[in-house]
PDB file of N, CA and C in Angstrom:
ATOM      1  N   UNK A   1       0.849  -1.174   0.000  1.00  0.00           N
ATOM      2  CA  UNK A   1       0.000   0.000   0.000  1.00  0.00           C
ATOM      3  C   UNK A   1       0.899   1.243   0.000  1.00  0.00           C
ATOM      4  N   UNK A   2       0.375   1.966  -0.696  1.00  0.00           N
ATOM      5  CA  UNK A   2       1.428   3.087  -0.590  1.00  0.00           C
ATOM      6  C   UNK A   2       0.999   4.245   0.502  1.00  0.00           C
ATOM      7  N   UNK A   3       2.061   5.555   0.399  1.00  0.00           N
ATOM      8  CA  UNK A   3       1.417   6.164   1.155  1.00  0.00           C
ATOM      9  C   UNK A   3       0.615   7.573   1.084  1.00  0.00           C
ATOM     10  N   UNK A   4      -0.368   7.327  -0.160  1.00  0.00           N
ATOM     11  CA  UNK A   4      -1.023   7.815  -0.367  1.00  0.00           C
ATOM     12  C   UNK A   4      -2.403   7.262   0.326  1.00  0.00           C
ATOM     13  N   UNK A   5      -2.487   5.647  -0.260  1.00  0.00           N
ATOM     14  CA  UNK A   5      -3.376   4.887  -0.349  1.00  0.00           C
ATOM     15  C   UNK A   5      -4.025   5.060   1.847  1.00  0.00           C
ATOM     16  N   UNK A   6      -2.608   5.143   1.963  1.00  0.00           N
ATOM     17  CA  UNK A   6      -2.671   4.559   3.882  1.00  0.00           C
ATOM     18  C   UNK A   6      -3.756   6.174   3.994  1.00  0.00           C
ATOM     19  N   UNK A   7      -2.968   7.002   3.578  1.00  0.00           N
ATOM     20  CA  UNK A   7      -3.470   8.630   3.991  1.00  0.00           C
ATOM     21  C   UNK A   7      -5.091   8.377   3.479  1.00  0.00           C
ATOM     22  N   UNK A   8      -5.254   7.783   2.546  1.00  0.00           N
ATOM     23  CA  UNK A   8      -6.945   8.019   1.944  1.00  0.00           C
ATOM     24  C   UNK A   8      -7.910   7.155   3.068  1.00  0.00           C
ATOM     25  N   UNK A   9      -7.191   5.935   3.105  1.00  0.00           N
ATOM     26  CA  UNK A   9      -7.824   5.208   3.980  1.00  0.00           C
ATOM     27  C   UNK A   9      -8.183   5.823   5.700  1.00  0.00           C
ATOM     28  N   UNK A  10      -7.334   6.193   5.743  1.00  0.00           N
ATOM     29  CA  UNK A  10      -7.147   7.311   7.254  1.00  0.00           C
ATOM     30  C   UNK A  10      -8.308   8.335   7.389  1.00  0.00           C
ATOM     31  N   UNK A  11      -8.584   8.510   6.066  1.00  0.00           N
ATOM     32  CA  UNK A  11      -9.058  10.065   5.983  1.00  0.00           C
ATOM     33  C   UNK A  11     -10.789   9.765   5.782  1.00  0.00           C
ATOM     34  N   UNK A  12     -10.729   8.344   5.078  1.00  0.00           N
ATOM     35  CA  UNK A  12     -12.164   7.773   4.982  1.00  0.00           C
ATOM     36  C   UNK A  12     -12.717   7.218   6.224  1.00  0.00           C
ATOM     37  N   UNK A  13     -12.065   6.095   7.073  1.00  0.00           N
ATOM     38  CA  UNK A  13     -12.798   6.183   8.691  1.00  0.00           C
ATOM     39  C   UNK A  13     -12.610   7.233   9.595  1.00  0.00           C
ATOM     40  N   UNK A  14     -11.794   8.331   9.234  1.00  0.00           N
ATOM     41  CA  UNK A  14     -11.908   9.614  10.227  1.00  0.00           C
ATOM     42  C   UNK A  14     -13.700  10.061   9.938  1.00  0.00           C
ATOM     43  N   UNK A  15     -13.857  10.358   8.614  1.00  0.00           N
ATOM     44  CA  UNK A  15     -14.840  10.539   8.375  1.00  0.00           C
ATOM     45  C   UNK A  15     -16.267   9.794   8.345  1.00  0.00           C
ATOM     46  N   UNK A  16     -15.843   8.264   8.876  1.00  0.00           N
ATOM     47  CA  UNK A  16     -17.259   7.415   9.262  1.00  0.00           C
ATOM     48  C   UNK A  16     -17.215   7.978  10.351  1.00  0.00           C
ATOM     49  N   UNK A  17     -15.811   8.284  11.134  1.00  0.00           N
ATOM     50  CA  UNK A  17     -16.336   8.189  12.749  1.00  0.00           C
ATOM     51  C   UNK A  17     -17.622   9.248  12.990  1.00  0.00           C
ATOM     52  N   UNK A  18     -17.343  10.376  12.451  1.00  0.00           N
ATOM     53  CA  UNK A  18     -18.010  11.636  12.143  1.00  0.00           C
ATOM     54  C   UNK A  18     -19.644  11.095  11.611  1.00  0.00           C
ATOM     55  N   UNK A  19     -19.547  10.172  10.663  1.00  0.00           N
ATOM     56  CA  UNK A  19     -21.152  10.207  10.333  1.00  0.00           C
ATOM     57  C   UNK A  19     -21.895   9.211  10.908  1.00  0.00           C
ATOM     58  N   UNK A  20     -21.037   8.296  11.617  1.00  0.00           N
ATOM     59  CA  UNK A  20     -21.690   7.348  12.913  1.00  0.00           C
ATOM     60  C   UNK A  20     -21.398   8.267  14.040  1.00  0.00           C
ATOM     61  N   UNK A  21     -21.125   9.309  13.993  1.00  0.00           N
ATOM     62  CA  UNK A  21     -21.228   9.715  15.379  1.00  0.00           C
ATOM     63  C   UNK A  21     -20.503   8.750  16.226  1.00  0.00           C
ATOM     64  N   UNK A  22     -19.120   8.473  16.724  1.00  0.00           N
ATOM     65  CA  UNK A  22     -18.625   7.720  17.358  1.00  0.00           C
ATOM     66  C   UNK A  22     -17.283   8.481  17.552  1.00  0.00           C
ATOM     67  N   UNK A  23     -17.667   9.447  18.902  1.00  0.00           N
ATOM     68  CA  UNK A  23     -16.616   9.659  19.147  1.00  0.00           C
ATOM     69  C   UNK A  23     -15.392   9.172  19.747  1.00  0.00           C
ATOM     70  N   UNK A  24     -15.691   7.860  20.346  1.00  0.00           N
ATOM     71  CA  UNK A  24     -14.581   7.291  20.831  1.00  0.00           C
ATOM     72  C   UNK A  24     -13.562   6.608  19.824  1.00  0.00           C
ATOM     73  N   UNK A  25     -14.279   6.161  18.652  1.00  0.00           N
ATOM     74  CA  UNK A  25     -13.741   5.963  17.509  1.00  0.00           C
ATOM     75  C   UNK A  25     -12.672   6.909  16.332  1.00  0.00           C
ATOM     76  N   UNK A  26     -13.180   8.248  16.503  1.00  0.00           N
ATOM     77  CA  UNK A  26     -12.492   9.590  16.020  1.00  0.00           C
ATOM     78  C   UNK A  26     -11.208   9.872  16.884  1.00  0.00           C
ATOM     79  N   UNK A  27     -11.485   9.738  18.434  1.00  0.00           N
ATOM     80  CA  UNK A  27     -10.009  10.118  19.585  1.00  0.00           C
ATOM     81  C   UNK A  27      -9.332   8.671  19.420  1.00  0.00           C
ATOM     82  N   UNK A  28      -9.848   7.513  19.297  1.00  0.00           N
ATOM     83  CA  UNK A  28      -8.839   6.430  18.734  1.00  0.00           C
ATOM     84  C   UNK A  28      -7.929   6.591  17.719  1.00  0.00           C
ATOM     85  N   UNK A  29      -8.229   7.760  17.386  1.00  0.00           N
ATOM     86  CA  UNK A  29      -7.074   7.852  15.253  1.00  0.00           C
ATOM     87  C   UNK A  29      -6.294   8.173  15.573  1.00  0.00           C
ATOM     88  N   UNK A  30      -5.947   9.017  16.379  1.00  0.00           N
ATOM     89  CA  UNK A  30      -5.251  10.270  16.850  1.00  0.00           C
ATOM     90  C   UNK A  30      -3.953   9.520  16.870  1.00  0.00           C
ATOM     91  N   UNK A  31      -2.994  10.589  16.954  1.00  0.00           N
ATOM     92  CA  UNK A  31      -1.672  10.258  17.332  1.00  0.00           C
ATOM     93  C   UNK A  31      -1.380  10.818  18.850  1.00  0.00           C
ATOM     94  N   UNK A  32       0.082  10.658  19.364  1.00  0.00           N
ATOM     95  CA  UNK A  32       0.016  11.167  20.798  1.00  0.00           C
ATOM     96  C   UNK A  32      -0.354  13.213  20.412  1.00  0.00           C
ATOM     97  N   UNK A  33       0.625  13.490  19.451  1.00  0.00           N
ATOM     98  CA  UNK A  33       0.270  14.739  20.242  1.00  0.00           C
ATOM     99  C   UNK A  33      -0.321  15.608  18.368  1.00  0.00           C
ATOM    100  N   UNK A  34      -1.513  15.774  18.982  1.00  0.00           N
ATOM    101  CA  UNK A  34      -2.687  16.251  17.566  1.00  0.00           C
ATOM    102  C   UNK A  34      -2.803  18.048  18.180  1.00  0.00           C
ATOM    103  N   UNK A  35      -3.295  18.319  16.882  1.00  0.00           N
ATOM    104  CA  UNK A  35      -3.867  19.455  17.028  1.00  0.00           C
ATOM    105  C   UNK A  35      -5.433  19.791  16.133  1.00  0.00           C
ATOM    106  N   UNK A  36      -6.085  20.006  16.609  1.00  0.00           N
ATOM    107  CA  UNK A  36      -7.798  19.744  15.613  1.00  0.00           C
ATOM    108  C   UNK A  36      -7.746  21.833  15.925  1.00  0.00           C
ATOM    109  N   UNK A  37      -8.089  22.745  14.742  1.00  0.00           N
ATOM    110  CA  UNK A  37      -8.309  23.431  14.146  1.00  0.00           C
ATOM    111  C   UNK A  37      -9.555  23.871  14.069  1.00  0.00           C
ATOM    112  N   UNK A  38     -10.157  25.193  14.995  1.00  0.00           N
ATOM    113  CA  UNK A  38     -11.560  25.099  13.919  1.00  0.00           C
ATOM    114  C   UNK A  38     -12.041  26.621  13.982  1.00  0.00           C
ATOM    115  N   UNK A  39     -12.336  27.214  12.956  1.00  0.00           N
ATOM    116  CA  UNK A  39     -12.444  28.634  13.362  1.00  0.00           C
ATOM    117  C   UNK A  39     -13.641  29.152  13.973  1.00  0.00           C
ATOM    118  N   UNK A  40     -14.251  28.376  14.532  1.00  0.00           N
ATOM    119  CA  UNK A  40     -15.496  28.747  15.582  1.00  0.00           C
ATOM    120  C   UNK A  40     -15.508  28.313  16.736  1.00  0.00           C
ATOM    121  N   UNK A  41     -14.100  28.146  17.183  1.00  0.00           N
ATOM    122  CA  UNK A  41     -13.788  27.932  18.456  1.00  0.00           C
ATOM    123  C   UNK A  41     -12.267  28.639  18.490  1.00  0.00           C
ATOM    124  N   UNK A  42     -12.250  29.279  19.637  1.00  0.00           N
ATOM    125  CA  UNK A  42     -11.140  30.361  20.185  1.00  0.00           C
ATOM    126  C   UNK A  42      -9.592  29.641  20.429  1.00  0.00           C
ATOM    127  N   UNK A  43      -9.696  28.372  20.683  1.00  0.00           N
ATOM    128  CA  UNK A  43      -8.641  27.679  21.021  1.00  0.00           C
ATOM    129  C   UNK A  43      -8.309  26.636  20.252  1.00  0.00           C
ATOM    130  N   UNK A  44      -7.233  26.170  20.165  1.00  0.00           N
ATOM    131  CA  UNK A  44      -7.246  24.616  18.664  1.00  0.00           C
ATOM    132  C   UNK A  44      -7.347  23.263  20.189  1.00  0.00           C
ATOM    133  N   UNK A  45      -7.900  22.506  19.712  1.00  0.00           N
ATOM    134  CA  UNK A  45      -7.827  21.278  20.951  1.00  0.00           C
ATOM    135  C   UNK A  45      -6.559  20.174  20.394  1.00  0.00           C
ATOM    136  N   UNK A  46      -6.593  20.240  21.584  1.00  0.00           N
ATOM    137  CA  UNK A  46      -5.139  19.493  22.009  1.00  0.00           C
ATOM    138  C   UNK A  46      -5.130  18.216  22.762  1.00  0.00           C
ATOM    139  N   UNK A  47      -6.292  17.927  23.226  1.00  0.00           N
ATOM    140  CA  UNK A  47      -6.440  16.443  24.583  1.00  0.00           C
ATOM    141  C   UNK A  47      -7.487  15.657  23.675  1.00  0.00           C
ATOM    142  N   UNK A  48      -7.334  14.556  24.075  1.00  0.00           N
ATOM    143  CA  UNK A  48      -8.516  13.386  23.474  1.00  0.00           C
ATOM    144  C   UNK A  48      -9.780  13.859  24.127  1.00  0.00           C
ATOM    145  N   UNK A  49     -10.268  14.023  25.603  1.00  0.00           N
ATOM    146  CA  UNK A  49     -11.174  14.109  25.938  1.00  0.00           C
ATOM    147  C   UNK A  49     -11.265  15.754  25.243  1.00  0.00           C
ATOM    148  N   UNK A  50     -11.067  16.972  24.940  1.00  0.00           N
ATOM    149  CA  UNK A  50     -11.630  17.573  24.070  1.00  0.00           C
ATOM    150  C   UNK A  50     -11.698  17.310  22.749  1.00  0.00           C
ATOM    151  N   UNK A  51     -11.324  16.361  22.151  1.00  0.00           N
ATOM    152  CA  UNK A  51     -11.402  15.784  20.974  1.00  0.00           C
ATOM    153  C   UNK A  51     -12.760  14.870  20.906  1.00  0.00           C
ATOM    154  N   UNK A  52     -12.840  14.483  21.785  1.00  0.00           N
ATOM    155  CA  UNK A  52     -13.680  13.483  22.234  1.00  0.00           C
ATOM    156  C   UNK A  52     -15.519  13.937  22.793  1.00  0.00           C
ATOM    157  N   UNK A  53     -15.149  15.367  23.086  1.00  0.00           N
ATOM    158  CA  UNK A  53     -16.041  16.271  23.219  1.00  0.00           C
ATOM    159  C   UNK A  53     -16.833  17.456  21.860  1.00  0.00           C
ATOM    160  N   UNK A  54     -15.633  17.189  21.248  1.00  0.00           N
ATOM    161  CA  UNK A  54     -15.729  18.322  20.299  1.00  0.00           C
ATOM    162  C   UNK A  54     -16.945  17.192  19.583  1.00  0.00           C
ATOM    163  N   UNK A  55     -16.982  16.213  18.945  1.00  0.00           N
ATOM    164  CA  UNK A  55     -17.369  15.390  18.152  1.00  0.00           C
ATOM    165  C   UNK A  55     -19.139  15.412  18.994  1.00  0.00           C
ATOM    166  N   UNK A  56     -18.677  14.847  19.564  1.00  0.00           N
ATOM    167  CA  UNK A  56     -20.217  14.559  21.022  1.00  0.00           C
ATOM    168  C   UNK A  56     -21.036  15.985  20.986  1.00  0.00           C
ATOM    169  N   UNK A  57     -20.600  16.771  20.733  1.00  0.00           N
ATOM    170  CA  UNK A  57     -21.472  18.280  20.579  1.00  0.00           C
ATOM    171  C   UNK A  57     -22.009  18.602  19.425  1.00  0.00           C
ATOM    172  N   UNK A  58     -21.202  18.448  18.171  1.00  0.00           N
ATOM    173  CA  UNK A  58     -21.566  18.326  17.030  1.00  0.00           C
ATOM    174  C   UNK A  58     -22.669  17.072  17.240  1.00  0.00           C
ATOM    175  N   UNK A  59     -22.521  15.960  17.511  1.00  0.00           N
ATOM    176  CA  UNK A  59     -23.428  14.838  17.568  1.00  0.00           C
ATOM    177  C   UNK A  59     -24.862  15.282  18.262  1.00  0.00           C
ATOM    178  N   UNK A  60     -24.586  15.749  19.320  1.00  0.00           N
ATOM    179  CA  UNK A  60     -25.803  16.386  20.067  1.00  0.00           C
ATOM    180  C   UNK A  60     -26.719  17.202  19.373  1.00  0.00           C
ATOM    181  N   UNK A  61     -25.856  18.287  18.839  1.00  0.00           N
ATOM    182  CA  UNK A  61     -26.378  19.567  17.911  1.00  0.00           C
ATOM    183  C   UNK A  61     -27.288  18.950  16.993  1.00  0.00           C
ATOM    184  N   UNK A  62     -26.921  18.152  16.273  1.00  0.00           N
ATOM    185  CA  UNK A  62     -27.290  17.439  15.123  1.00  0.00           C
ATOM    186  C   UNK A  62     -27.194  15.729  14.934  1.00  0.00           C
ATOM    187  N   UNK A  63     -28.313  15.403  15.746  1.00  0.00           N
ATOM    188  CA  UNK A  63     -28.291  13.896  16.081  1.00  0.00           C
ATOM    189  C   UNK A  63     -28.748  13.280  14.597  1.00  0.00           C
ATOM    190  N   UNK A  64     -29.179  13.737  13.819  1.00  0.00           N
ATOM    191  CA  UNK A  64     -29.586  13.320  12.196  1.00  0.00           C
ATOM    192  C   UNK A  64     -28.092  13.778  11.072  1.00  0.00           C
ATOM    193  N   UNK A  65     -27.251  13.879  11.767  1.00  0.00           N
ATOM    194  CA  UNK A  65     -25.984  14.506  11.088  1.00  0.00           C
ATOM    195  C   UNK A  65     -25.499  13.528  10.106  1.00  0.00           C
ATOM    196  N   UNK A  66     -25.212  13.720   8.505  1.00  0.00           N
ATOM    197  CA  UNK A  66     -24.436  12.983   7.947  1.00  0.00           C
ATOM    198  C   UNK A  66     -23.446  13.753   7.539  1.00  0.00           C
ATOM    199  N   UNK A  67     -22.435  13.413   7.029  1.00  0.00           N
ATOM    200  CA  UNK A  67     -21.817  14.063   6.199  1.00  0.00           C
ATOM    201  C   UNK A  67     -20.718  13.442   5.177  1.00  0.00           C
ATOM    202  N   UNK A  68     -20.374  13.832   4.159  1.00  0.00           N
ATOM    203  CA  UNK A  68     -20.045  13.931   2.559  1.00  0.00           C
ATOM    204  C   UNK A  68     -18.459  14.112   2.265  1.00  0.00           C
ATOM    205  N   UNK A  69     -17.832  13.614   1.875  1.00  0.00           N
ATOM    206  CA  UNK A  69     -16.676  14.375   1.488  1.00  0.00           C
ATOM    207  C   UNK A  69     -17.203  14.657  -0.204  1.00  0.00           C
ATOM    208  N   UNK A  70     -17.178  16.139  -0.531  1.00  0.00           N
ATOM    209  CA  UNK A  70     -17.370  16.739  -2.148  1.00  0.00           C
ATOM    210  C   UNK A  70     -16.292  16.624  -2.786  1.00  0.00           C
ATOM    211  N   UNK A  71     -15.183  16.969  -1.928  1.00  0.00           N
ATOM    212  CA  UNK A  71     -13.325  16.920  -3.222  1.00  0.00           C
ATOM    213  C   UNK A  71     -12.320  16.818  -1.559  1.00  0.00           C
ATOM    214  N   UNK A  72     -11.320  16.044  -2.530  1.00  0.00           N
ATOM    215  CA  UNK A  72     -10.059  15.847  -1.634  1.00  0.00           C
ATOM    216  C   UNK A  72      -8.601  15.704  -2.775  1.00  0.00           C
ATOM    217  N   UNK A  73      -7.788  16.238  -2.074  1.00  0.00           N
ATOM    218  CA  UNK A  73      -6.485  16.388  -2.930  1.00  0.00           C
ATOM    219  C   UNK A  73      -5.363  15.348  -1.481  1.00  0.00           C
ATOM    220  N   UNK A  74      -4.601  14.744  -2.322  1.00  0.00           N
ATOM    221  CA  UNK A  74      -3.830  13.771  -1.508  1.00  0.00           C
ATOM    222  C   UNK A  74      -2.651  13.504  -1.724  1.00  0.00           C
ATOM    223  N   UNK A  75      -0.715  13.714  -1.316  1.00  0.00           N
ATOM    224  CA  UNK A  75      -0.053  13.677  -1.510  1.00  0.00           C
ATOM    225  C   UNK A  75       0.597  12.861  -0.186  1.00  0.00           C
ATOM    226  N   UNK A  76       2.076  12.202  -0.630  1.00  0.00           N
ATOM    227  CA  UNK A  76       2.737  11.622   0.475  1.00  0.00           C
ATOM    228  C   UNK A  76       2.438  11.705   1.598  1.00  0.00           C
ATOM    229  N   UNK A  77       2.058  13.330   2.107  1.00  0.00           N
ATOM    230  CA  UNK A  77       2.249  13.436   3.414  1.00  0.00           C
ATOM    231  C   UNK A  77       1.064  13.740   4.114  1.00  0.00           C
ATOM    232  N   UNK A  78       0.079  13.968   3.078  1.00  0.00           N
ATOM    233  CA  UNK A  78      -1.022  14.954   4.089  1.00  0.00           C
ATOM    234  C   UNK A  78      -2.352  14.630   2.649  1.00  0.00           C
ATOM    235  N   UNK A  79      -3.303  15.002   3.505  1.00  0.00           N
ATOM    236  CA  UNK A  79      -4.622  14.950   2.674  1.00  0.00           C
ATOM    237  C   UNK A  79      -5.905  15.940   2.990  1.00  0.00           C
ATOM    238  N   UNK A  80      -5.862  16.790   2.656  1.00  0.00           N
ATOM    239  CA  UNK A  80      -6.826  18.124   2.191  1.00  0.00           C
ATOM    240  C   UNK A  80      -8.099  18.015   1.583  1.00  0.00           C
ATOM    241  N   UNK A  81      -9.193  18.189   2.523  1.00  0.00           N
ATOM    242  CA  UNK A  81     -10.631  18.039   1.619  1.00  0.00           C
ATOM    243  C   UNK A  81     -11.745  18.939   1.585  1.00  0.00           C
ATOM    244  N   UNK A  82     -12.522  19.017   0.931  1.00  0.00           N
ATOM    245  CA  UNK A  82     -14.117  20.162   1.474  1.00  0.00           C
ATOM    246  C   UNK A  82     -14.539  18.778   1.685  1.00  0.00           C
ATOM    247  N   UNK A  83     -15.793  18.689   2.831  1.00  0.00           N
ATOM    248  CA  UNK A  83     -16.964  17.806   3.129  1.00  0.00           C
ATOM    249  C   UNK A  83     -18.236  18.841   3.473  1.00  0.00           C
ATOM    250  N   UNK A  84     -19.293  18.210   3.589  1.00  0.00           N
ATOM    251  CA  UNK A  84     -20.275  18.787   3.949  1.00  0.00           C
ATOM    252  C   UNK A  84     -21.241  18.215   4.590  1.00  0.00           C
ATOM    253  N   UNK A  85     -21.767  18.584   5.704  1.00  0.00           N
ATOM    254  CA  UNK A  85     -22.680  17.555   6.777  1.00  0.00           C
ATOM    255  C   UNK A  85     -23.781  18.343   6.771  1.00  0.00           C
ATOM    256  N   UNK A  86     -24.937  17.761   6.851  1.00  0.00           N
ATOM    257  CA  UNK A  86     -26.067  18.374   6.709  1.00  0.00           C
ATOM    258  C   UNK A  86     -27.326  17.357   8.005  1.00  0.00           C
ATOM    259  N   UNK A  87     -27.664  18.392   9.066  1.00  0.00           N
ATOM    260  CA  UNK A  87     -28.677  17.537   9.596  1.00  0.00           C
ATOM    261  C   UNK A  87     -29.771  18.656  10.015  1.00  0.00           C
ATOM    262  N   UNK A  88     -30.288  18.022  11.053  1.00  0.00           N
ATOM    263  CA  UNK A  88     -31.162  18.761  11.473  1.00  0.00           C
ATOM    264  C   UNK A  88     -30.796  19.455  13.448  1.00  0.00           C
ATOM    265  N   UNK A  89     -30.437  20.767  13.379  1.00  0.00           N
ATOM    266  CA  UNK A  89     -30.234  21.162  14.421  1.00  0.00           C
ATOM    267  C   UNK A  89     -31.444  21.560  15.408  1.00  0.00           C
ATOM    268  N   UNK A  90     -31.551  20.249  16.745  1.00  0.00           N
ATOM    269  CA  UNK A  90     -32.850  20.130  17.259  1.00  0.00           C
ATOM    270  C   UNK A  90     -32.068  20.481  18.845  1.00  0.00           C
ATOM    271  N   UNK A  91     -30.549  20.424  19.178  1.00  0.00           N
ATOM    272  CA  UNK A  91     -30.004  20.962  20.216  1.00  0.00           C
ATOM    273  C   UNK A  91     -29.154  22.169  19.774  1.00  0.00           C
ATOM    274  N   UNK A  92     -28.747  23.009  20.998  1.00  0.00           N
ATOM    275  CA  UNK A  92     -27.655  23.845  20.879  1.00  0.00           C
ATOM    276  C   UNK A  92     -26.244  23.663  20.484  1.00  0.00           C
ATOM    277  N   UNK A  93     -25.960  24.331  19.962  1.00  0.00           N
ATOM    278  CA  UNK A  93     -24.455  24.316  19.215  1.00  0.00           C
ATOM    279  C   UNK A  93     -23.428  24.717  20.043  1.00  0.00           C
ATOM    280  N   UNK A  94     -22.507  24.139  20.509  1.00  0.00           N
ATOM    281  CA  UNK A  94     -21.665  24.781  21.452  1.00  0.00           C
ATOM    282  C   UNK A  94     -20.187  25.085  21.306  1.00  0.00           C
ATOM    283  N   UNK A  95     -19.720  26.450  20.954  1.00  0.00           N
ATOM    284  CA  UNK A  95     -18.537  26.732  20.157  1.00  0.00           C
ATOM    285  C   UNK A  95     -17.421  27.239  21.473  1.00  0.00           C
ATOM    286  N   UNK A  96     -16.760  26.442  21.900  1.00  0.00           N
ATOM    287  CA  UNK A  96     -15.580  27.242  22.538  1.00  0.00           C
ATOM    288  C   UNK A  96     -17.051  27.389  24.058  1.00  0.00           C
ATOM    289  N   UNK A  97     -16.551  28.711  24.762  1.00  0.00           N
ATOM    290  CA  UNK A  97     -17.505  28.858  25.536  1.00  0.00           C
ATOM    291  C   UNK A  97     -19.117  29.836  25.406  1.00  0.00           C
ATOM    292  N   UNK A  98     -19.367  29.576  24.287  1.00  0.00           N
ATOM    293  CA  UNK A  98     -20.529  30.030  23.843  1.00  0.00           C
ATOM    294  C   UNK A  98     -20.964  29.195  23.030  1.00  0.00           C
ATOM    295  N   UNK A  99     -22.391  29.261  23.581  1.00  0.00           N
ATOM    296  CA  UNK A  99     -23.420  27.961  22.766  1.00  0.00           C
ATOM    297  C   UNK A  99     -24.684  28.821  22.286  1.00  0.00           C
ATOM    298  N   UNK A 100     -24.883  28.529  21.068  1.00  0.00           N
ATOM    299  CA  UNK A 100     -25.417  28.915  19.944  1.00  0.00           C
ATOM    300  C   UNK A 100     -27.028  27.916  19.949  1.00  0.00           C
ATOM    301  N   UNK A 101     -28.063  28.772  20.248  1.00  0.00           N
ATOM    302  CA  UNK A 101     -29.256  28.446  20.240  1.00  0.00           C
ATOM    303  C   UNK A 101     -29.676  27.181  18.792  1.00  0.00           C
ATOM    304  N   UNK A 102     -30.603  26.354  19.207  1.00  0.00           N
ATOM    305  CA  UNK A 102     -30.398  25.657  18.136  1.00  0.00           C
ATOM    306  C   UNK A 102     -31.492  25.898  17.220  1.00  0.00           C
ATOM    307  N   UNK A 103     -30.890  26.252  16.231  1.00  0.00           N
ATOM    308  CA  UNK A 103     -32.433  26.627  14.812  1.00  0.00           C
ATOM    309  C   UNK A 103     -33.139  25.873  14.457  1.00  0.00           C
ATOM    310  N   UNK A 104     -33.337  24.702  14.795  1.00  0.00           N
ATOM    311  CA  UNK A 104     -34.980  23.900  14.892  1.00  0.00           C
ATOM    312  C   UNK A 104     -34.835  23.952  13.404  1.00  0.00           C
ATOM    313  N   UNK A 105     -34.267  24.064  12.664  1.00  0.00           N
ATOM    314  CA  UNK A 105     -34.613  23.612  11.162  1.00  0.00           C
ATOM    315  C   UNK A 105     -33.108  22.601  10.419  1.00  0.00           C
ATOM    316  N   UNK A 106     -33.119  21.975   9.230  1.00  0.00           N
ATOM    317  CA  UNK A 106     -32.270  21.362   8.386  1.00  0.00           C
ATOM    318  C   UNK A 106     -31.202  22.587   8.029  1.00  0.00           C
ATOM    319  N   UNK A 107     -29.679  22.206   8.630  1.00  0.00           N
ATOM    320  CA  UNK A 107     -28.357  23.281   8.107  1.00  0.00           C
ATOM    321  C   UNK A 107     -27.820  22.387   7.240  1.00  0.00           C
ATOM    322  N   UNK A 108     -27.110  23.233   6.286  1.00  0.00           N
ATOM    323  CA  UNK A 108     -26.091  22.496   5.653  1.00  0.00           C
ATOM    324  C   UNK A 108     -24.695  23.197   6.288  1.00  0.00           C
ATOM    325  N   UNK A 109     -23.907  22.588   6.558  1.00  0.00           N
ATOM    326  CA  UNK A 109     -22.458  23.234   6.989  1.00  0.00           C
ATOM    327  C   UNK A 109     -21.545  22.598   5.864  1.00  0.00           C
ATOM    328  N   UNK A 110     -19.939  23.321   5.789  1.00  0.00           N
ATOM    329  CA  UNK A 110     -19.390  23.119   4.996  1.00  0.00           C
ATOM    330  C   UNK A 110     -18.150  23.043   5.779  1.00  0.00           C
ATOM    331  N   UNK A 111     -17.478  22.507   5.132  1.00  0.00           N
ATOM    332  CA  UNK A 111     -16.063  22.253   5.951  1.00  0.00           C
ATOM    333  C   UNK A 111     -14.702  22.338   5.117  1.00  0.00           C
ATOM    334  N   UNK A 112     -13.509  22.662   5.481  1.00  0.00           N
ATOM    335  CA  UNK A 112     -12.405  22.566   4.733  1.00  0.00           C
ATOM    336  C   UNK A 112     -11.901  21.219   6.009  1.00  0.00           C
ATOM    337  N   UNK A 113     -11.202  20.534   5.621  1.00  0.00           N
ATOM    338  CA  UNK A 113     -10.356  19.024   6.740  1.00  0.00           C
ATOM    339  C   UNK A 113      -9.202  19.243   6.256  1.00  0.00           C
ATOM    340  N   UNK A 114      -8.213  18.646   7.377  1.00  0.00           N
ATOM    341  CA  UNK A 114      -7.147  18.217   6.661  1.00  0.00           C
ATOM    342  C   UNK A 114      -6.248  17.331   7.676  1.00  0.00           C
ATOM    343  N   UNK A 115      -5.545  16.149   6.874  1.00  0.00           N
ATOM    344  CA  UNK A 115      -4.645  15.161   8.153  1.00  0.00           C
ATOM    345  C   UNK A 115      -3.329  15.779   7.373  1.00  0.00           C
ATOM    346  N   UNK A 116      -2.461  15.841   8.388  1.00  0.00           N
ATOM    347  CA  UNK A 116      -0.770  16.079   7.967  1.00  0.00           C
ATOM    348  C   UNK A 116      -0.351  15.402   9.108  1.00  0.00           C
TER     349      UNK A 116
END
């Protein structure tokens, strides 16, 4: 397998964990020391159990959550994608330390990812 192939594969159960909602499955990928990125939260997370949290909120927010990868670009080292998850937000959204009322209707969100 090469190591492109390993990176795609990586990048495809990161993204079941996400649409089974399984966060213990997503903080299992991890390496010892990660950094997860997100610009609607003030701080980048750094620990499994906020890794492990981050996922579980999104899950909460949007217990009908799927989501899509639309395009991905993939080289030796790293793999870069847009996805897009779309559910129905029936809880609050909780970003950093502010939580975002939940709009009772179908969102589409969009995402840039990336593993390096």
């Amino acid at each position: 397998m090469t190591d492109k192939e390993a990176l795609e594969r990586l990048d495809d159960a990161r993204l079941a964990t996400w649409d089974t909602h399984r966060p213990d499955a997503f903080v299992d990928m991890f390496a010892d020391d990660f950094v997860i990125r997100d610009t609607s939260i003030a701080a980048p997370i750094t620990t499994r159990e906020g890794a492990h949290d981050y996922l579980r909120k999104w899950s909460a927010a949007f217990p009908d959550m799927r989501i899509r990868r639309t395009s991905r670009v993939v080289d030796d080292e790293s793999v870069a994608g847009e996805v897009e998850m779309i559910g129905t937000n029936t809880g609050p959204i909780e970003l950093g330390p502010t939580q975002v009322p939940s709009a009772a209707r179908r969102l589409l969100v969009r995402a840039l990812t990336s593993l390096v």
